[in-house]
Every structure is written in C-alpha cells, then in structure tokens.
PDB file of N, CA and C in Angstrom:
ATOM      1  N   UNK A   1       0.041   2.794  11.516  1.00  0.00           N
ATOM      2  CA  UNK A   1       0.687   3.439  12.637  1.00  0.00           C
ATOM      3  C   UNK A   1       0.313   2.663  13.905  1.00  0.00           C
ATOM      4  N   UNK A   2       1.410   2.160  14.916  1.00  0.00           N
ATOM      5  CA  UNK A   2       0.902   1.682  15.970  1.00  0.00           C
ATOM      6  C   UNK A   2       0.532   1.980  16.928  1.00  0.00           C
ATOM      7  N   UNK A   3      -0.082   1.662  18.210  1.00  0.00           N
ATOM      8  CA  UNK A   3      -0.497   2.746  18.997  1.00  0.00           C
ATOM      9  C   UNK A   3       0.786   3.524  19.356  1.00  0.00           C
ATOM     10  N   UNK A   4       1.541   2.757  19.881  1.00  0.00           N
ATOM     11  CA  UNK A   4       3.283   3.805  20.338  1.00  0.00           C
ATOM     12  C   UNK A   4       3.012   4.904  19.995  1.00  0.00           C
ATOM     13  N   UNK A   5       3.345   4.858  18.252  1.00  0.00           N
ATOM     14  CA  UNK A   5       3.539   5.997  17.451  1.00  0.00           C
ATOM     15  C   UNK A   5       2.338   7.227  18.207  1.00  0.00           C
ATOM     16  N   UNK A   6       1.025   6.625  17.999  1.00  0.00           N
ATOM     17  CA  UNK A   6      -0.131   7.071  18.100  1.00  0.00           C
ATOM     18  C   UNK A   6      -0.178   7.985  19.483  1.00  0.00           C
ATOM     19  N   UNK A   7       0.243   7.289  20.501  1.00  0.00           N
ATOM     20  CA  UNK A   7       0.368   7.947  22.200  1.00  0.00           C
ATOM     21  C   UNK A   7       1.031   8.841  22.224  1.00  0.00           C
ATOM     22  N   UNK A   8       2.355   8.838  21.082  1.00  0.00           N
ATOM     23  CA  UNK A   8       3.198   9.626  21.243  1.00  0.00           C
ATOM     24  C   UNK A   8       3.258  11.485  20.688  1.00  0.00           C
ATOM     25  N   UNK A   9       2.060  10.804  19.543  1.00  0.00           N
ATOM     26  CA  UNK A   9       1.762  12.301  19.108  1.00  0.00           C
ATOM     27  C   UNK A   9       0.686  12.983  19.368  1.00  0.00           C
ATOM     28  N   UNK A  10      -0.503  12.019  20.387  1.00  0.00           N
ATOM     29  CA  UNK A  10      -1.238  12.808  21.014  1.00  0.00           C
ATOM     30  C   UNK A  10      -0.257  13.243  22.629  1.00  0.00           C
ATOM     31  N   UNK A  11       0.772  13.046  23.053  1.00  0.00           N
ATOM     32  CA  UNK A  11       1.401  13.723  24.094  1.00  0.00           C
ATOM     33  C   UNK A  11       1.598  14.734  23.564  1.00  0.00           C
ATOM     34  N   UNK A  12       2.667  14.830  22.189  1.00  0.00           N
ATOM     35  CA  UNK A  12       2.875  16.027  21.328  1.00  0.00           C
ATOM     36  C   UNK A  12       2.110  16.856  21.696  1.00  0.00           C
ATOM     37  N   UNK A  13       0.502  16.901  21.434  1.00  0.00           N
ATOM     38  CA  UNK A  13      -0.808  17.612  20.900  1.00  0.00           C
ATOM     39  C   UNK A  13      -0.903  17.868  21.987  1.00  0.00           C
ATOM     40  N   UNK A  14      -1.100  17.053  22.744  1.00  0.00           N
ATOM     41  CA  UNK A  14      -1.309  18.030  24.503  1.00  0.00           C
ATOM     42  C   UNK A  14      -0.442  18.931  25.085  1.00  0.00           C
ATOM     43  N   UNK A  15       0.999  18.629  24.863  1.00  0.00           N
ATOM     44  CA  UNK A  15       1.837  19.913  25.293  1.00  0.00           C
ATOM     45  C   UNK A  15       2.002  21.020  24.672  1.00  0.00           C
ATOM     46  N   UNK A  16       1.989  21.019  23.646  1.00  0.00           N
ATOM     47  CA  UNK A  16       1.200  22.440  22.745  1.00  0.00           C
ATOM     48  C   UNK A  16       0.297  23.179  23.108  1.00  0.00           C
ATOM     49  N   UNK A  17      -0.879  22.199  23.408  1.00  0.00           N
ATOM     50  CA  UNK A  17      -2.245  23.120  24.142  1.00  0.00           C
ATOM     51  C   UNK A  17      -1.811  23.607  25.364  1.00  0.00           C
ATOM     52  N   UNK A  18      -0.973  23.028  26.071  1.00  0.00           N
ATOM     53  CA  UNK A  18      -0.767  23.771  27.274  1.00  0.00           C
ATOM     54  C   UNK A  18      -0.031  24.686  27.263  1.00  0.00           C
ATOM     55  N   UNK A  19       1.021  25.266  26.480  1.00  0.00           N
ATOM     56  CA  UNK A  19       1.715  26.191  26.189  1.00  0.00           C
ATOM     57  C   UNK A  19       0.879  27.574  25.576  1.00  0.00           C
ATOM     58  N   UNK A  20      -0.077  26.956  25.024  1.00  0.00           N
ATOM     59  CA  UNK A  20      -0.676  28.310  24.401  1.00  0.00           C
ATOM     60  C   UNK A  20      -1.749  28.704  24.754  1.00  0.00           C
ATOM     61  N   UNK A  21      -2.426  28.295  25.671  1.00  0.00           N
ATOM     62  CA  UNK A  21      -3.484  28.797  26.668  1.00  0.00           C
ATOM     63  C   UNK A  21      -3.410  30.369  26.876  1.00  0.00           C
ATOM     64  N   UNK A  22      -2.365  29.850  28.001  1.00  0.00           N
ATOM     65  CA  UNK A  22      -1.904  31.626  28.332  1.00  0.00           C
ATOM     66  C   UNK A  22      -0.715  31.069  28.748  1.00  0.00           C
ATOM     67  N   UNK A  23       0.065  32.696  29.038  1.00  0.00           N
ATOM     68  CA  UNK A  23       0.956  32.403  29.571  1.00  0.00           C
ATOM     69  C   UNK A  23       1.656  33.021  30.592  1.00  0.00           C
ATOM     70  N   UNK A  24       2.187  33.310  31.654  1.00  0.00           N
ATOM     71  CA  UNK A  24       3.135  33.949  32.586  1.00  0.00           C
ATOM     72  C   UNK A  24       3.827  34.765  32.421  1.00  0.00           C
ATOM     73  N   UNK A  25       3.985  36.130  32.803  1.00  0.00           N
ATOM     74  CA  UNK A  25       4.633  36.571  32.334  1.00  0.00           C
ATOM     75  C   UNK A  25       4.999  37.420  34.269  1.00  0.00           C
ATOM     76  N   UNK A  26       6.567  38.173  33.805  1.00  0.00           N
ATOM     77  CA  UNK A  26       6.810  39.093  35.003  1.00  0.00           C
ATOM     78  C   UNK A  26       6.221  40.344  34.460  1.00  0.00           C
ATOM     79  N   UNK A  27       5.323  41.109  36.059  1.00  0.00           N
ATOM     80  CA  UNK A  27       4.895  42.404  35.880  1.00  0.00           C
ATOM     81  C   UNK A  27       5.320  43.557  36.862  1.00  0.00           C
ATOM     82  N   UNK A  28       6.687  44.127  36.653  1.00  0.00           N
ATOM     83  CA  UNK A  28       7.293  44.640  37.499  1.00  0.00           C
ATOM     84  C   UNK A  28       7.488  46.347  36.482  1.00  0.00           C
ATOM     85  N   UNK A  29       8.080  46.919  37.244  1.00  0.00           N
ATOM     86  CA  UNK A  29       8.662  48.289  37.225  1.00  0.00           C
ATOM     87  C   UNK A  29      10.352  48.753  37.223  1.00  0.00           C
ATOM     88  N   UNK A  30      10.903  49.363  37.110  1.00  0.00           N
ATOM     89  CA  UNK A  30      12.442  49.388  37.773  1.00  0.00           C
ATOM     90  C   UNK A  30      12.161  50.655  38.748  1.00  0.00           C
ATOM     91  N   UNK A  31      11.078  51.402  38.484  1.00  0.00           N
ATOM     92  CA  UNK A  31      10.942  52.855  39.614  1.00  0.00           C
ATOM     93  C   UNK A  31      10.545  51.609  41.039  1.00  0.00           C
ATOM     94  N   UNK A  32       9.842  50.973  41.104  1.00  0.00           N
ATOM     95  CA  UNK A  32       9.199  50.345  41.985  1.00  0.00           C
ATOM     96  C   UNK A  32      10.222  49.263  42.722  1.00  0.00           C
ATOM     97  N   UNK A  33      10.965  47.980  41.704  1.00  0.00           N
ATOM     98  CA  UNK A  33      11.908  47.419  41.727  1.00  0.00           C
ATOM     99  C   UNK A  33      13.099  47.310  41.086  1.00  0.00           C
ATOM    100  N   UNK A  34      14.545  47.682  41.753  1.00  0.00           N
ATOM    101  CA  UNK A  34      15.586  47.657  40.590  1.00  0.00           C
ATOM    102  C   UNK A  34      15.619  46.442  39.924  1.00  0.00           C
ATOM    103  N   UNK A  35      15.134  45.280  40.686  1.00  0.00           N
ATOM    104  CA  UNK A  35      15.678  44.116  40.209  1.00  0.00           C
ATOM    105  C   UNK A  35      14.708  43.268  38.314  1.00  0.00           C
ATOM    106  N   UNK A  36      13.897  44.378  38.451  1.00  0.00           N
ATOM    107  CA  UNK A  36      12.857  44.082  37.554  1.00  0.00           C
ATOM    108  C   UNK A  36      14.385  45.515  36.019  1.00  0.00           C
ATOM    109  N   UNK A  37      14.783  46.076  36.472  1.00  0.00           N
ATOM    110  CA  UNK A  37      15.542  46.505  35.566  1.00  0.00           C
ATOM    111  C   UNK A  37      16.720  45.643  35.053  1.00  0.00           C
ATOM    112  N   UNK A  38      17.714  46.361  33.977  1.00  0.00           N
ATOM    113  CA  UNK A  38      18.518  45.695  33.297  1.00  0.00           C
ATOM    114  C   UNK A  38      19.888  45.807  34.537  1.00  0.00           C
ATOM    115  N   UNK A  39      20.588  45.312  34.930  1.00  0.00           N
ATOM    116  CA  UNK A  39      20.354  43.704  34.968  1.00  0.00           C
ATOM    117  C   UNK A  39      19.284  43.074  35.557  1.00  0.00           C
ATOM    118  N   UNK A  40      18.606  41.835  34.942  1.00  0.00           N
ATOM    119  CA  UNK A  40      16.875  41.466  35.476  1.00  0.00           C
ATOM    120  C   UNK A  40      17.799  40.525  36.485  1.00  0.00           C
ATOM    121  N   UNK A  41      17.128  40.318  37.465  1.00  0.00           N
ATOM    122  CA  UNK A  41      17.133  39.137  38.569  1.00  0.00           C
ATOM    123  C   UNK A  41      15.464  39.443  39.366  1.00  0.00           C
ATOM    124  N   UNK A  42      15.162  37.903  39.126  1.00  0.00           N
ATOM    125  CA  UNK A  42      13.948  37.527  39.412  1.00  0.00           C
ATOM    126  C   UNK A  42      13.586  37.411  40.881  1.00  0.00           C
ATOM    127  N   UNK A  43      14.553  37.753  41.657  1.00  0.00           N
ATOM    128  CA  UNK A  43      14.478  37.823  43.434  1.00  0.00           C
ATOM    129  C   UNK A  43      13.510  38.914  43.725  1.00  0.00           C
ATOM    130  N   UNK A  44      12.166  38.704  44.508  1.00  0.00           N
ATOM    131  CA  UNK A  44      11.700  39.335  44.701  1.00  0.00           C
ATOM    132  C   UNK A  44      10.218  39.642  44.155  1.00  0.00           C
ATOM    133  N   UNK A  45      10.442  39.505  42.873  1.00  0.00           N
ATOM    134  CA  UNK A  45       9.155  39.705  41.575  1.00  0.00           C
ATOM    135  C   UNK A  45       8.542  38.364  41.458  1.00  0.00           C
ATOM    136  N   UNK A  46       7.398  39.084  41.264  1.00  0.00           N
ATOM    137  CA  UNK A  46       6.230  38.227  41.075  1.00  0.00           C
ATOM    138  C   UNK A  46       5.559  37.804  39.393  1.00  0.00           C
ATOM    139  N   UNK A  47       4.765  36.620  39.159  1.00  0.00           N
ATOM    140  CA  UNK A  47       4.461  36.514  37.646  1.00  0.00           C
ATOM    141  C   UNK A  47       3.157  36.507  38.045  1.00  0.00           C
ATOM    142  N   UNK A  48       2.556  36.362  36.643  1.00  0.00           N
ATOM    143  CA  UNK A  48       1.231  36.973  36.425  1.00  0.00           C
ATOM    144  C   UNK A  48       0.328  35.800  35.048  1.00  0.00           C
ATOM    145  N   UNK A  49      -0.153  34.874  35.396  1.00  0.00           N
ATOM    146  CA  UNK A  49      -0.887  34.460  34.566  1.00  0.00           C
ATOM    147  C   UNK A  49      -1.509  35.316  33.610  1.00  0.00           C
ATOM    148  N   UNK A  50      -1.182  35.918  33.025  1.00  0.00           N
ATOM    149  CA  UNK A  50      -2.082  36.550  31.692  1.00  0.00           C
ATOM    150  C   UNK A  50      -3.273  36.100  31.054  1.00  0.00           C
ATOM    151  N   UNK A  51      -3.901  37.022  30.597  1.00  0.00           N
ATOM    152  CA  UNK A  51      -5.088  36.579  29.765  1.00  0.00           C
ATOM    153  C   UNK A  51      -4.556  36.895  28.074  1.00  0.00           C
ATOM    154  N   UNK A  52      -3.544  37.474  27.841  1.00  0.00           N
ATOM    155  CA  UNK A  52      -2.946  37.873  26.306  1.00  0.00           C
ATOM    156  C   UNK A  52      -2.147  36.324  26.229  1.00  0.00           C
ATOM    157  N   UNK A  53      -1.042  36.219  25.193  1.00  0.00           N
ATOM    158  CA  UNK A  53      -0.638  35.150  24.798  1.00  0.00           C
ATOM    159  C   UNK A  53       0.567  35.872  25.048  1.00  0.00           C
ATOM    160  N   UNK A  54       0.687  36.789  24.869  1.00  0.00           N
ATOM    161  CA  UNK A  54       2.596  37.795  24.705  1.00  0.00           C
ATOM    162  C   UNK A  54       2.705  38.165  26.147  1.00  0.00           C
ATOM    163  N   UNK A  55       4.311  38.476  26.480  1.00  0.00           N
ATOM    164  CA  UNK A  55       4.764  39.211  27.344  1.00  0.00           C
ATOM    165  C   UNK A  55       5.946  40.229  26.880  1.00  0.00           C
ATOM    166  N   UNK A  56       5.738  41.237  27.359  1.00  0.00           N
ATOM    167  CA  UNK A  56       6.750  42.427  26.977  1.00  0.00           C
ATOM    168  C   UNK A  56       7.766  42.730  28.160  1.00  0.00           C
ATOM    169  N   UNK A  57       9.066  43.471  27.056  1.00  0.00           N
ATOM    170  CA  UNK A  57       9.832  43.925  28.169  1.00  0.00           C
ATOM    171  C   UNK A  57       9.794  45.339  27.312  1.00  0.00           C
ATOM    172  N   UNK A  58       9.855  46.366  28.204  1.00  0.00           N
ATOM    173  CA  UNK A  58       9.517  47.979  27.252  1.00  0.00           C
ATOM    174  C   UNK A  58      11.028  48.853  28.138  1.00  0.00           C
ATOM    175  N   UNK A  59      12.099  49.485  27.565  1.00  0.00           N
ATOM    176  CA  UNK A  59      13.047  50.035  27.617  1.00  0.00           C
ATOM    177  C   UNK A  59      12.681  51.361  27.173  1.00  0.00           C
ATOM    178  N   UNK A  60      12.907  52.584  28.314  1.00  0.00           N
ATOM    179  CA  UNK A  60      12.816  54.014  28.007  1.00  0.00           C
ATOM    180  C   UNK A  60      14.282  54.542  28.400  1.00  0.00           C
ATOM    181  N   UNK A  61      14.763  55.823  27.669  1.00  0.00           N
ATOM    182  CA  UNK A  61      15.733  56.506  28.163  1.00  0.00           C
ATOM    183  C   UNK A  61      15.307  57.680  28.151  1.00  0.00           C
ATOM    184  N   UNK A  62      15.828  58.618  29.239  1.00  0.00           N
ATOM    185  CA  UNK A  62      15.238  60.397  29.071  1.00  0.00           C
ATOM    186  C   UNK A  62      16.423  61.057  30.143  1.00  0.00           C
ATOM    187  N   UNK A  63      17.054  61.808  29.710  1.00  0.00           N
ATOM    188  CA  UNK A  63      18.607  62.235  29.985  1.00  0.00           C
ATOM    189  C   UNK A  63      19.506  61.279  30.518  1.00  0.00           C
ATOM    190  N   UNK A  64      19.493  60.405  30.616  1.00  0.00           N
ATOM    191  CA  UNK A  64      20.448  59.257  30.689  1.00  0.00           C
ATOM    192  C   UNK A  64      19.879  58.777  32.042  1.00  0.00           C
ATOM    193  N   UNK A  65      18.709  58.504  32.039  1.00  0.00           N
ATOM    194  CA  UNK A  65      17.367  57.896  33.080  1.00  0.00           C
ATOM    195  C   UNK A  65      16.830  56.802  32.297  1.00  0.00           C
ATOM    196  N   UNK A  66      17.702  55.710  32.771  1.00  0.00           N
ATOM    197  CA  UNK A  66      16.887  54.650  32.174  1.00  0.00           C
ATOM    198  C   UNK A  66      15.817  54.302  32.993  1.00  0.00           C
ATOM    199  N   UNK A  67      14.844  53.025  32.221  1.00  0.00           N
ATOM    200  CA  UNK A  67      13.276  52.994  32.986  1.00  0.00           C
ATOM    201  C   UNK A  67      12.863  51.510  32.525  1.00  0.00           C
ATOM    202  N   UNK A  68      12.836  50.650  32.999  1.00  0.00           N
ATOM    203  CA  UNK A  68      12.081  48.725  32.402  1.00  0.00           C
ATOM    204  C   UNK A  68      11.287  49.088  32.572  1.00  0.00           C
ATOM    205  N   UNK A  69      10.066  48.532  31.724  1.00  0.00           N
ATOM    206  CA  UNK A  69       8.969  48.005  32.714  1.00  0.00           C
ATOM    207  C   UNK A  69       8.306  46.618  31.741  1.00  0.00           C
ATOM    208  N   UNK A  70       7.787  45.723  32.425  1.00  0.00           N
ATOM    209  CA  UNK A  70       7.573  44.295  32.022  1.00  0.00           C
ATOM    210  C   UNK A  70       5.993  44.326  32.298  1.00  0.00           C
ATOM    211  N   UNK A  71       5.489  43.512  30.983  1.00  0.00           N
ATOM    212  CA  UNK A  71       4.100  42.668  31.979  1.00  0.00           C
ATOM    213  C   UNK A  71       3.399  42.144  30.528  1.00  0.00           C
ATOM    214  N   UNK A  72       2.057  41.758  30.859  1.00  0.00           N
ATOM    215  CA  UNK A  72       1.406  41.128  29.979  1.00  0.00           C
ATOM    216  C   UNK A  72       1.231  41.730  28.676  1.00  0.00           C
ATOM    217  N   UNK A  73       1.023  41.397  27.290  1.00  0.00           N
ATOM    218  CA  UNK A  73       0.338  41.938  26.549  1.00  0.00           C
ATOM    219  C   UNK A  73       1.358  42.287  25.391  1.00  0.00           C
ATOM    220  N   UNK A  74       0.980  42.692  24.114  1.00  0.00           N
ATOM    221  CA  UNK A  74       2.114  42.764  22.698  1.00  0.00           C
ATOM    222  C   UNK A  74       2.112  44.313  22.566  1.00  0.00           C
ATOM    223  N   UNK A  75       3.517  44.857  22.516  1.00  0.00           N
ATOM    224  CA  UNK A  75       3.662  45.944  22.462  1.00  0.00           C
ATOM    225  C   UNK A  75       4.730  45.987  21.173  1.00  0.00           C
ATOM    226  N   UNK A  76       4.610  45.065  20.238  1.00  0.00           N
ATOM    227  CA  UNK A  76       5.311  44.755  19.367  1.00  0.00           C
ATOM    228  C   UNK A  76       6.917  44.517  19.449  1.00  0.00           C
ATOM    229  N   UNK A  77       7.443  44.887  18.266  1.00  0.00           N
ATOM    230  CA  UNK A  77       9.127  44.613  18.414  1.00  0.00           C
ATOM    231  C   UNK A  77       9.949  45.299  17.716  1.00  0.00           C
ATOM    232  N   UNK A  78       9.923  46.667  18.858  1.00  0.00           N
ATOM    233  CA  UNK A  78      10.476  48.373  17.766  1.00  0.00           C
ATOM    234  C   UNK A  78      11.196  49.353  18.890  1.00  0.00           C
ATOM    235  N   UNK A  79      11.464  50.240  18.047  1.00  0.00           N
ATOM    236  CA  UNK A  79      12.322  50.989  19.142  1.00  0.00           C
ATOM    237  C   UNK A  79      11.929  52.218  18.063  1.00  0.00           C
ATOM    238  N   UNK A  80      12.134  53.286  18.802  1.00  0.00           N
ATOM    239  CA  UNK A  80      11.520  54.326  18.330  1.00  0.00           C
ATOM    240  C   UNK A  80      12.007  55.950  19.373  1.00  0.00           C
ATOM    241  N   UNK A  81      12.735  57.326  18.865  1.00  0.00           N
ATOM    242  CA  UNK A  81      13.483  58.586  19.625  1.00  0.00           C
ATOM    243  C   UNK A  81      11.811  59.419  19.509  1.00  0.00           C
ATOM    244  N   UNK A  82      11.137  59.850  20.467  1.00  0.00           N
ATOM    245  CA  UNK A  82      10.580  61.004  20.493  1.00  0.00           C
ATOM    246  C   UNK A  82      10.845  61.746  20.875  1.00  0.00           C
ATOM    247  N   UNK A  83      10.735  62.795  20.654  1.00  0.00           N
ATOM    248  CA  UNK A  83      10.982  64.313  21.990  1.00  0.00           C
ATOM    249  C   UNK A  83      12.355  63.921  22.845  1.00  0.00           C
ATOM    250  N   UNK A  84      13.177  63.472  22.437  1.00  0.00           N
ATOM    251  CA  UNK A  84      14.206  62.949  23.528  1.00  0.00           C
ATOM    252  C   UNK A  84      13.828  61.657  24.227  1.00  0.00           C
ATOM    253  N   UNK A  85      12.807  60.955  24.074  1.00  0.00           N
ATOM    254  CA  UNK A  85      12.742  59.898  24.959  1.00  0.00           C
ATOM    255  C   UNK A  85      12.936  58.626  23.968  1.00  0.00           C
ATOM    256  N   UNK A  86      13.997  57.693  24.354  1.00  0.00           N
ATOM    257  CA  UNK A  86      14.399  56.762  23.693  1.00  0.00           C
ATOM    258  C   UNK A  86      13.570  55.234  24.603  1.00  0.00           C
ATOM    259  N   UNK A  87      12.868  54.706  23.100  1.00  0.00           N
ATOM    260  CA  UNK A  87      11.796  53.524  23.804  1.00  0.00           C
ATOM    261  C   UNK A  87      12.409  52.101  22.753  1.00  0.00           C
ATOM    262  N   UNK A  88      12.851  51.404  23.268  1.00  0.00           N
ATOM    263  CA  UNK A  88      12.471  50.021  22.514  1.00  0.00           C
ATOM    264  C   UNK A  88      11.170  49.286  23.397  1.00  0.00           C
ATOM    265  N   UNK A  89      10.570  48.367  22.252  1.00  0.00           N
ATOM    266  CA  UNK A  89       9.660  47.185  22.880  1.00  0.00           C
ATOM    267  C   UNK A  89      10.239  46.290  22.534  1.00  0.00           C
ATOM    268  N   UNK A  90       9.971  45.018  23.417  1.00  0.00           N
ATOM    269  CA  UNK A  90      10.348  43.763  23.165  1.00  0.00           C
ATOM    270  C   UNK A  90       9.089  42.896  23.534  1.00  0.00           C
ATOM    271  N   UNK A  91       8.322  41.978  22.414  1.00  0.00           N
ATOM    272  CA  UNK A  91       6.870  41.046  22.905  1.00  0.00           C
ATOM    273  C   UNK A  91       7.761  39.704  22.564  1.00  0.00           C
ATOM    274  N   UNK A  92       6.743  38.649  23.554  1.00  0.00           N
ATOM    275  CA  UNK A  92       7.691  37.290  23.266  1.00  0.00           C
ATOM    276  C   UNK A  92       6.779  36.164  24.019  1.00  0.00           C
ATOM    277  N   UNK A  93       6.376  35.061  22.996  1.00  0.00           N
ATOM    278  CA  UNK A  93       6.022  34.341  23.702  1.00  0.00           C
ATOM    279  C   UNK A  93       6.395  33.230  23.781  1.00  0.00           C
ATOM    280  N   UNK A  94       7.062  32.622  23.566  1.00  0.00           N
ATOM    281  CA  UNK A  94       7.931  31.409  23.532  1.00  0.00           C
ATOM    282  C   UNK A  94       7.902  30.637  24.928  1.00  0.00           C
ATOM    283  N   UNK A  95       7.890  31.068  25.642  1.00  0.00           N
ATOM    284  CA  UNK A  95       7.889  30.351  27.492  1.00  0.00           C
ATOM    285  C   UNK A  95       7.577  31.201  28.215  1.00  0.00           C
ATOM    286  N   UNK A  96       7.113  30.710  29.232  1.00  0.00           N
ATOM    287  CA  UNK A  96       6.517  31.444  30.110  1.00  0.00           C
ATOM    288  C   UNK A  96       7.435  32.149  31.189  1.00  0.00           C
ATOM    289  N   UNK A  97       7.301  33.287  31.549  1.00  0.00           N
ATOM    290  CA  UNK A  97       7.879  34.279  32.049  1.00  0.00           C
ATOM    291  C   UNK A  97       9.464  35.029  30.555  1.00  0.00           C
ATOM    292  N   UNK A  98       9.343  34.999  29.763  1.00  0.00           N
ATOM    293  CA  UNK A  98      10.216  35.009  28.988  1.00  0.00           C
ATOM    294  C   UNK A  98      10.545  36.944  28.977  1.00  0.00           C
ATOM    295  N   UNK A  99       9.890  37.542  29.960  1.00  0.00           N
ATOM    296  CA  UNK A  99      10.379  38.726  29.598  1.00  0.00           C
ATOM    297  C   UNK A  99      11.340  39.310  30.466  1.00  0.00           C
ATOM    298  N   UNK A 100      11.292  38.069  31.063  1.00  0.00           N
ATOM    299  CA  UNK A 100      12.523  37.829  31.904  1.00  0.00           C
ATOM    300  C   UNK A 100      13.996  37.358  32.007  1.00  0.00           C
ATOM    301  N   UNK A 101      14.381  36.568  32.509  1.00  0.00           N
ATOM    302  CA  UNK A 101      15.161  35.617  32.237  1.00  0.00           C
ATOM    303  C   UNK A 101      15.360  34.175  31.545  1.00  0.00           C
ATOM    304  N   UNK A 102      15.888  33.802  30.886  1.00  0.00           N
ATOM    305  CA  UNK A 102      15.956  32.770  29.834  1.00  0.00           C
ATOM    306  C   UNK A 102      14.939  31.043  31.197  1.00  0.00           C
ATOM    307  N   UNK A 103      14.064  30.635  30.624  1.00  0.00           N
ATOM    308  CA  UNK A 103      13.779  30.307  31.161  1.00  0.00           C
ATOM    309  C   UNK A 103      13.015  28.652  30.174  1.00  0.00           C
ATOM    310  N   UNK A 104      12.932  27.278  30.702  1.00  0.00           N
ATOM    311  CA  UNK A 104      12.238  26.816  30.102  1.00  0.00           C
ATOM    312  C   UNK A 104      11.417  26.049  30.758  1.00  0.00           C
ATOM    313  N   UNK A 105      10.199  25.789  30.155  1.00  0.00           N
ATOM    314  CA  UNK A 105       8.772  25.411  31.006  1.00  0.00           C
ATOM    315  C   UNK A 105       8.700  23.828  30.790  1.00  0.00           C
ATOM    316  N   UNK A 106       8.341  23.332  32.094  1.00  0.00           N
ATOM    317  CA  UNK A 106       8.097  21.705  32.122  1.00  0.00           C
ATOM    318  C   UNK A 106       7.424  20.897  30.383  1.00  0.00           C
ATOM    319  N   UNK A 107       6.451  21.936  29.822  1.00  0.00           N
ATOM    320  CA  UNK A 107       5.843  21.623  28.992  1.00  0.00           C
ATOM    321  C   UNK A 107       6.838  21.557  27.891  1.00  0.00           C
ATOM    322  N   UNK A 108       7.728  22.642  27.612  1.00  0.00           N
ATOM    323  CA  UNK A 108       7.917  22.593  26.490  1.00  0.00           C
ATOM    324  C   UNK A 108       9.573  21.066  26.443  1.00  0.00           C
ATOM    325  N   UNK A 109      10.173  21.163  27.741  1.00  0.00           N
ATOM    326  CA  UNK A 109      10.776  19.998  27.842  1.00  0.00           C
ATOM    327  C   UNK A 109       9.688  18.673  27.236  1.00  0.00           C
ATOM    328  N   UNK A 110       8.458  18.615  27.906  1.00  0.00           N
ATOM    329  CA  UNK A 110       7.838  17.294  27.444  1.00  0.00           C
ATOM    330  C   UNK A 110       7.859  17.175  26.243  1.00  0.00           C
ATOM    331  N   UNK A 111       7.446  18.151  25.470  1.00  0.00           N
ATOM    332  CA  UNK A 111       7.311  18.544  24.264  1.00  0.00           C
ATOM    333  C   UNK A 111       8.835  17.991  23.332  1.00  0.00           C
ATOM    334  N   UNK A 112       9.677  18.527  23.661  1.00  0.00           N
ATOM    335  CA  UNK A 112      10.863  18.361  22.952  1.00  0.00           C
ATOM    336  C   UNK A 112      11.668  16.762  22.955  1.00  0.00           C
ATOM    337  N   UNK A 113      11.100  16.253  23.944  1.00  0.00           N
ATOM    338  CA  UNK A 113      11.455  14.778  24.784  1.00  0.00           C
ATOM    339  C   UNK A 113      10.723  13.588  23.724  1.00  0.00           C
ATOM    340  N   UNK A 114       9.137  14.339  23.790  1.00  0.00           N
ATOM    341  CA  UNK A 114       8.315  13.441  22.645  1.00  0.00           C
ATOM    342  C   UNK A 114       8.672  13.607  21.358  1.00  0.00           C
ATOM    343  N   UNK A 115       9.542  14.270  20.684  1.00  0.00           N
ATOM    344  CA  UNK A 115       9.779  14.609  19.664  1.00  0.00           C
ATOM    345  C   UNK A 115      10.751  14.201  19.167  1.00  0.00           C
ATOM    346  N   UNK A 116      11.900  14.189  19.854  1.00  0.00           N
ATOM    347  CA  UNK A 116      13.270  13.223  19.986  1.00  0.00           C
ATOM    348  C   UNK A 116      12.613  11.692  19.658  1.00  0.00           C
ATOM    349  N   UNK A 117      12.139  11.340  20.868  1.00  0.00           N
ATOM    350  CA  UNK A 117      11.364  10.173  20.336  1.00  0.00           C
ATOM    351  C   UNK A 117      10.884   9.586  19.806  1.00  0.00           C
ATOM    352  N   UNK A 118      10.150  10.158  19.155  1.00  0.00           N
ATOM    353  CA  UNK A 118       9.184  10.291  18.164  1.00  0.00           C
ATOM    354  C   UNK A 118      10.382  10.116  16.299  1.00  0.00           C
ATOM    355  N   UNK A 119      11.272  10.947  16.404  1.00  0.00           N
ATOM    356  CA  UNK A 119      12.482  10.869  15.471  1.00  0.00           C
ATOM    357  C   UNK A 119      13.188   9.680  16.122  1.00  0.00           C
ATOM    358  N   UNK A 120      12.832   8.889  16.514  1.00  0.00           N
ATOM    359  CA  UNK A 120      13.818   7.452  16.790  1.00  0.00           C
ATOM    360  C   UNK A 120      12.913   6.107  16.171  1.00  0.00           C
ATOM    361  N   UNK A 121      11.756   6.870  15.913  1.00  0.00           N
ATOM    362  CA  UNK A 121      11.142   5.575  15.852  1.00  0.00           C
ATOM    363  C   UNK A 121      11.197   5.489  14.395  1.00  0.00           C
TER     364      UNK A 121
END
C-alpha cells in the first residue's frame, strides 16, 4: 500500500472520530418557540453540544394540542396512546443538529470525499 492510499484512510479514521465524539443537537420547545414545532425552522433556536451521542425530536397530542419538544439524549424510536395523550419519539444520530432540519456536517462531507477517492484508486 502506498503512502497515498495510506493518508487517505487515516483522513477516513479521523473524520469518523470527529463525528462521534458528541454531537449537536437543537434544544427547543414549541410552548416556548413555535419555530422549534412542526413546521421546524431553525430561525431563532439555539444548538447544544451534548454530552449523549443521540438527539431527539418527541411529538405529543392532547385534544388536538399538539406539543415538539427537541434536545439531547435517546428517547428511542416509538410512538405510543396513553390516557388520550398521543406521543411519538424520534432519536437520531447521523449529523449534527439532525433533530432538526436535514442538515450535513463539514465532517461527514470530508468523510464521503475521502471515500470517493479512495474508490478511484
């Protein structure tokens, strides 16, 4: 293997580690901010370096009162009627701020760039 090859898959190895450190996530409300509700627009809201690896988006209904709320941490990937109150969770870690809007991180471009590359050689 030559070095090329060699540089190319320790870039690989480094943009990985940086992706999975932690990650960003939005930690908003819809009582607090509409814009943190469905429809999401990120005007306004703030992210949150996390110390978990996941970010959630959590959906309530209770007489036709809907309710977002977003932020760090795995609240799995379920939906579930109690007592009248209708909840899905959504956890996701794929990019950072992802409980948001479709979004992709400098890293994981590097990542995908070395990899292309990497399949040329």
């Amino acid at each position: 293997m030559d070095a090329m090859k060699i540089s190319f898959i320790v870039a690989a190895l480094v943009s990985c580690i940086v992706t999975v450190n932690c990650i960003s996530c939005y930690v908003c409300d819809s009582t607090s901010s509409a814009n943190c509700g469905d429809p999401f627009s990120n005007e306004g809201l703030t992210t949150t370096n996390c110390t978990s690896t996941k970010c959630y988006k959590s959906e309530s209904s209770l007489l036709g009162v809907d309710f977002v709320s977003r932020g760090c941490g795995d609240l799995g990937n379920d939906c579930a009627d109690v007592l009248g109150v209708s909840t899905c969770h959504s956890s996701c870690d794929d990019v950072n701020n992802c409980n948001g809007s479709s979004m992709i991180t400098a890293s994981s471009i590097i990542f995908m760039v070395v990899c292309a590359i990497g399949q040329l050689m």
